[in-house]
Protein backbone atom coordinates (compact mmCIF):
# COMPACT_ATOMS: atom_id res chain seq x y z
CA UNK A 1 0.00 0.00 0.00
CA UNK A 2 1.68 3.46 -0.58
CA UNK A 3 1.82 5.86 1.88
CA UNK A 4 0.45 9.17 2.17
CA UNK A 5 2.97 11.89 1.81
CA UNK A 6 3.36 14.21 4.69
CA UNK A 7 2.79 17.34 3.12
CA UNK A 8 -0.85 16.12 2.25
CA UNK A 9 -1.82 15.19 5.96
CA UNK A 10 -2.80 19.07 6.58
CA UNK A 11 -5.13 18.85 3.67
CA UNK A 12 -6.41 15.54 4.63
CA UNK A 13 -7.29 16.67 8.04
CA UNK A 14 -8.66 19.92 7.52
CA UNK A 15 -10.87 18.27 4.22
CA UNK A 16 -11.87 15.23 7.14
CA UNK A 17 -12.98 17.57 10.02
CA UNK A 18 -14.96 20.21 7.60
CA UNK A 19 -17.43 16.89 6.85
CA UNK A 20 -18.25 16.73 10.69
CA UNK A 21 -21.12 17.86 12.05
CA UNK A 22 -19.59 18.47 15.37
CA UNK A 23 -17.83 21.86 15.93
CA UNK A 24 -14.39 20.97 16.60
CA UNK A 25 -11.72 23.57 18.17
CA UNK A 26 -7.73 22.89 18.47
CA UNK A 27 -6.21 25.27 21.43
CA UNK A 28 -2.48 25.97 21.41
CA UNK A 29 -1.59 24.94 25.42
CA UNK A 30 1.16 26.77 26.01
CA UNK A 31 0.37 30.49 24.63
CA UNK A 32 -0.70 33.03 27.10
CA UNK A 33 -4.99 32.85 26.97
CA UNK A 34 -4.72 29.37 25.05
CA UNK A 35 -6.09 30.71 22.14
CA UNK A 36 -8.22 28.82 19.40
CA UNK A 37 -5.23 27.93 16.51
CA UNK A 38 -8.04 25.80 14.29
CA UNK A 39 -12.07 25.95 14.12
CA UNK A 40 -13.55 23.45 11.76
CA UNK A 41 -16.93 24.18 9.48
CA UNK A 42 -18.87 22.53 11.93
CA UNK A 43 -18.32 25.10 14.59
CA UNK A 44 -18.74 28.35 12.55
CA UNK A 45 -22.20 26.56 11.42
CA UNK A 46 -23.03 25.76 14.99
CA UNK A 47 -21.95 29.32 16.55
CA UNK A 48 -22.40 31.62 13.80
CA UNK A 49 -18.82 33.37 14.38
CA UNK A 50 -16.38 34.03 11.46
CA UNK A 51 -12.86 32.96 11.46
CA UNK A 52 -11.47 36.09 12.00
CA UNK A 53 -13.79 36.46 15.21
CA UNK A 54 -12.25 32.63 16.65
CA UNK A 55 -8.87 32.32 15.52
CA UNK A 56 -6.41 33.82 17.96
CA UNK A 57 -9.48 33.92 20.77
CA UNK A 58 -9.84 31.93 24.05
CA UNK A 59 -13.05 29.90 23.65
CA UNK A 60 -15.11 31.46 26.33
CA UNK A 61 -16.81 33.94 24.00
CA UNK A 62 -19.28 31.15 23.69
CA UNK A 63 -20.17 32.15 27.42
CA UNK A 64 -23.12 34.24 28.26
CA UNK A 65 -25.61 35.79 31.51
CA UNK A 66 -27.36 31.80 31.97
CA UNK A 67 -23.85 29.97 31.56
CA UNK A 68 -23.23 28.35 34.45
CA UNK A 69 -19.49 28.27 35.94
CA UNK A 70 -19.88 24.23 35.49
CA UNK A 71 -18.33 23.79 32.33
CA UNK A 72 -15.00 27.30 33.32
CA UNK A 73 -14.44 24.46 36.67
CA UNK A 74 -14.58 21.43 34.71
CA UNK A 75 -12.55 22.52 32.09
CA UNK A 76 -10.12 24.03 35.19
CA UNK A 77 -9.81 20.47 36.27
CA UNK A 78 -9.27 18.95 33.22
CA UNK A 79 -6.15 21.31 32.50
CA UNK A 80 -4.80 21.06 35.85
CA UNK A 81 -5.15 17.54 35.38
CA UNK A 82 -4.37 16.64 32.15
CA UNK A 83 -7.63 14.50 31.37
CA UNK A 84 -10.74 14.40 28.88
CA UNK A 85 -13.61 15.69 30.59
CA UNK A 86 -17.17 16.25 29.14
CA UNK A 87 -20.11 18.70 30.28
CA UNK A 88 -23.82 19.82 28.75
CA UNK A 89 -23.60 23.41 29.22
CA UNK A 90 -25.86 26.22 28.06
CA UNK A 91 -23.61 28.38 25.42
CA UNK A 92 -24.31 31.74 22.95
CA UNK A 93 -24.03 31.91 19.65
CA UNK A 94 -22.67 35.14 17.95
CA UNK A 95 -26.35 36.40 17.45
CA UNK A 96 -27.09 36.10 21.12
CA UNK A 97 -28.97 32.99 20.78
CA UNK A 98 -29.16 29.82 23.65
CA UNK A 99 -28.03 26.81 22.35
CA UNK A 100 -27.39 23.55 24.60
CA UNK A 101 -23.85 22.40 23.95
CA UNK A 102 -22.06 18.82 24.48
CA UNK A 103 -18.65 20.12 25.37
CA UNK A 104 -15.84 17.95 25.37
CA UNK A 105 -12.01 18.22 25.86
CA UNK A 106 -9.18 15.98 24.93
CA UNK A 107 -5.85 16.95 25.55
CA UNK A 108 -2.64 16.11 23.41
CA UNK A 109 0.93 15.15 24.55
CA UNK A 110 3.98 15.11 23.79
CA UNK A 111 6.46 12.60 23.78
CA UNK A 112 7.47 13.57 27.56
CA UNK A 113 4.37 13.77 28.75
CA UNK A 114 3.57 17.70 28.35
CA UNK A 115 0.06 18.86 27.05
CA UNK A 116 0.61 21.13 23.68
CA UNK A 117 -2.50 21.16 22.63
CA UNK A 118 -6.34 20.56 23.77
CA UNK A 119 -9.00 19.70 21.11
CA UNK A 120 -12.82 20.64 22.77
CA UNK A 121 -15.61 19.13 20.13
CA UNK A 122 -19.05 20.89 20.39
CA UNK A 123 -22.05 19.22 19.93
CA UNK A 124 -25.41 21.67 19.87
CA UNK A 125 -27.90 18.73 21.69
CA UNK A 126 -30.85 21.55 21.88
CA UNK A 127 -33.34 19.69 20.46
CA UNK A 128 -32.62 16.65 22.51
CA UNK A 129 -32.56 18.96 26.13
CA UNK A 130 -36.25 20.62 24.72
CA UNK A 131 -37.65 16.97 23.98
CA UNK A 132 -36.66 15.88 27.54
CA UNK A 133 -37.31 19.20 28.98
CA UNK A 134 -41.46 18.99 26.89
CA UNK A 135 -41.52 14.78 28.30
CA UNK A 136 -41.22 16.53 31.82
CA UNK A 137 -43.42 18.98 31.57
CA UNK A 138 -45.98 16.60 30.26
CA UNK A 139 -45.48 14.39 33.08
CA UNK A 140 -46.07 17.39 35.43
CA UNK A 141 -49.10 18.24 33.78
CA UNK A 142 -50.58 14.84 34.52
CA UNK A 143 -50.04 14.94 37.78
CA UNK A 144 -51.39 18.04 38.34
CA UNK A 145 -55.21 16.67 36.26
CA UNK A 146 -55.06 13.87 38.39
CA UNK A 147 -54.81 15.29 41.61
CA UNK A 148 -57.14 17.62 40.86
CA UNK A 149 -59.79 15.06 39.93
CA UNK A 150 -58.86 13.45 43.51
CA UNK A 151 -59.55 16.35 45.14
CA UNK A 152 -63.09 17.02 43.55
CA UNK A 153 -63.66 13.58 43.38
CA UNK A 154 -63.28 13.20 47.32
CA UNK A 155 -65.17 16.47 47.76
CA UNK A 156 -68.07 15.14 45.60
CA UNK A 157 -68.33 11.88 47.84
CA UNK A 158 -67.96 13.98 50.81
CA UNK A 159 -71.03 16.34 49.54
CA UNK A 160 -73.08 12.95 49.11
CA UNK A 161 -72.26 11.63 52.58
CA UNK A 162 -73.05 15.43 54.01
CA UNK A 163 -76.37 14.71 52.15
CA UNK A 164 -77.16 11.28 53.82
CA UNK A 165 -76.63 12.86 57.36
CA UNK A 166 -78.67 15.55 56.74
CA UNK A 167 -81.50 13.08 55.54
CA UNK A 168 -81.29 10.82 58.79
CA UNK A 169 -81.20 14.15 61.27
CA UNK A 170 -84.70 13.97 62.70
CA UNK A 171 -86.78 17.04 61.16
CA UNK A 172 -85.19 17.58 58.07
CA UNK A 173 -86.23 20.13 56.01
CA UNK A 174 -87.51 18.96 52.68
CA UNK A 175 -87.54 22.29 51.05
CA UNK A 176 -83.38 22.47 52.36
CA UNK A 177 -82.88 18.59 51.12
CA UNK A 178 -84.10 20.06 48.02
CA UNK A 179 -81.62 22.81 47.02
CA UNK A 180 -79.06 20.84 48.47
CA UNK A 181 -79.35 18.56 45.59
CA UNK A 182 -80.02 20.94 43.17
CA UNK A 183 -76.70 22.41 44.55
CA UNK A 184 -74.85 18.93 44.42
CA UNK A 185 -76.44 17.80 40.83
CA UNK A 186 -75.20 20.72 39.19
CA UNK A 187 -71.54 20.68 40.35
CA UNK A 188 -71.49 16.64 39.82
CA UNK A 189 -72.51 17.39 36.54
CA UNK A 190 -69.87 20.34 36.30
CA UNK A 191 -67.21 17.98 37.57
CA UNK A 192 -68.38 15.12 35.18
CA UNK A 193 -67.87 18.02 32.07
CA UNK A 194 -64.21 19.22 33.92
CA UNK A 195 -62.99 15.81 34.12
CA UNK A 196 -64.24 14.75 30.69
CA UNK A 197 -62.03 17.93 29.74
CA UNK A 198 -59.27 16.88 31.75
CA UNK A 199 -59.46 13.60 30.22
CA UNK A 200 -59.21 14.99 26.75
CA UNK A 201 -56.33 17.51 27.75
CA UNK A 202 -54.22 14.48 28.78
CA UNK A 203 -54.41 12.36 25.53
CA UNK A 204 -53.69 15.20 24.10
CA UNK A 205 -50.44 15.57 25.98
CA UNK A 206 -49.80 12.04 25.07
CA UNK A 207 -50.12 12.67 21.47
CA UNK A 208 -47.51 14.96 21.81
CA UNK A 209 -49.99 18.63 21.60
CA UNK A 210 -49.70 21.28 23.96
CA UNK A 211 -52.22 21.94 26.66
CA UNK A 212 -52.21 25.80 25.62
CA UNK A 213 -54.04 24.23 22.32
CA UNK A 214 -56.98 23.12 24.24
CA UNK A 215 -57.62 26.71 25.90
């Protein structure tokens, strides 16, 4: 088999990483800032930034107001360490947009042992964090509809246990016994239509529809 010439491994590379999805950043290690010395295709797609606004930068322009100091420690650790590490952390993109990123690091070595370069690969997972984040929310939601049908529910039977003491007490009032089921028909018949709505709300949920559609 002949071998690849050296000279073409910079063209193989860069042609390899521009077909990956993934945003993938090399960091020189031992510059002052560790700035970014490579940014693939996939992270200018992901971020939005131009190479003239990454190359030369520290990464943590991706950082914003909700970024958590998760990721700054982890990475930290990782350097201090010399390990991989990996961390889901909320990130910006140059238009000021939220975007969930799969952040991980991998450091290089040389021959003695020294790191001289990290690679961090971004992955943007939003759409997988929103369908867990919308699962969760449904799940709430059901709760809530049916602990609210066991509270009316147990108030109903309460109402219609009220109603059979008040029928037993000696001189009952038949004109009283009277609105008081007029009273209880018409909110058993108001809780029959809530839960039926209730009902309908929560298939909906499980066909994957927002309860804001039913209002």
């Amino acid at each position: 088999m002949e071998r690849i010439p050296l000279s073409q491994w910079d063209t193989i590379f860069k042609s390899m990483v521009d077909k990956i999805d993934e945003g993938i950043l090399i960091v020189d290690a031992n510059q002052k800032g560790m700035p970014i010395i490579f940014a693939n295709k996939g992270f200018y797609k992901i971020t939005g930034y131009e190479p003239n606004e990454v190359i030369g930068n520290n990464p943590k322009f991706l950082k914003g107001p909700e970024t958590n100091n998760k990721a700054a420690n982890m990475v930290r650790d990782c350097i201090r360490n010399k390990k991989n590490g990996s961390i889901n952390v909320l990130n910006y993109k140059k238009d000021g947009t939220t975007f969930w990123n799969h952040f991980s690091i991998s450091p290089i070595k040389d021959n003695l042992g020294n790191v001289t370069y990290w690679i961090g690969i971004q992955r943007d997972i939003t759409k997988i964090v929103e369908i867990i984040e919308s699962k969760s929310k449904k799940h709430s939601m059901t709760v809530t509809i049916h602990t609210m049908n066991d509270i009316l529910n147990n108030f109903l039977n309460s109402l219609f246990f009220f109603r059979q003491h008040l029928e037993d007490c000696a001189g009952s009032d038949i004109k009283i016994l009277d609105e008081f089921d007029d009273a209880y028909n018409n909110f058993k018949n108001e809780f029959i239509r809530l839960s039926n709505i209730e009902k309908f709300k929560e298939k909906k949920l499980g066909d994957d529809f927002s309860v804001l559609d039913l209002e």
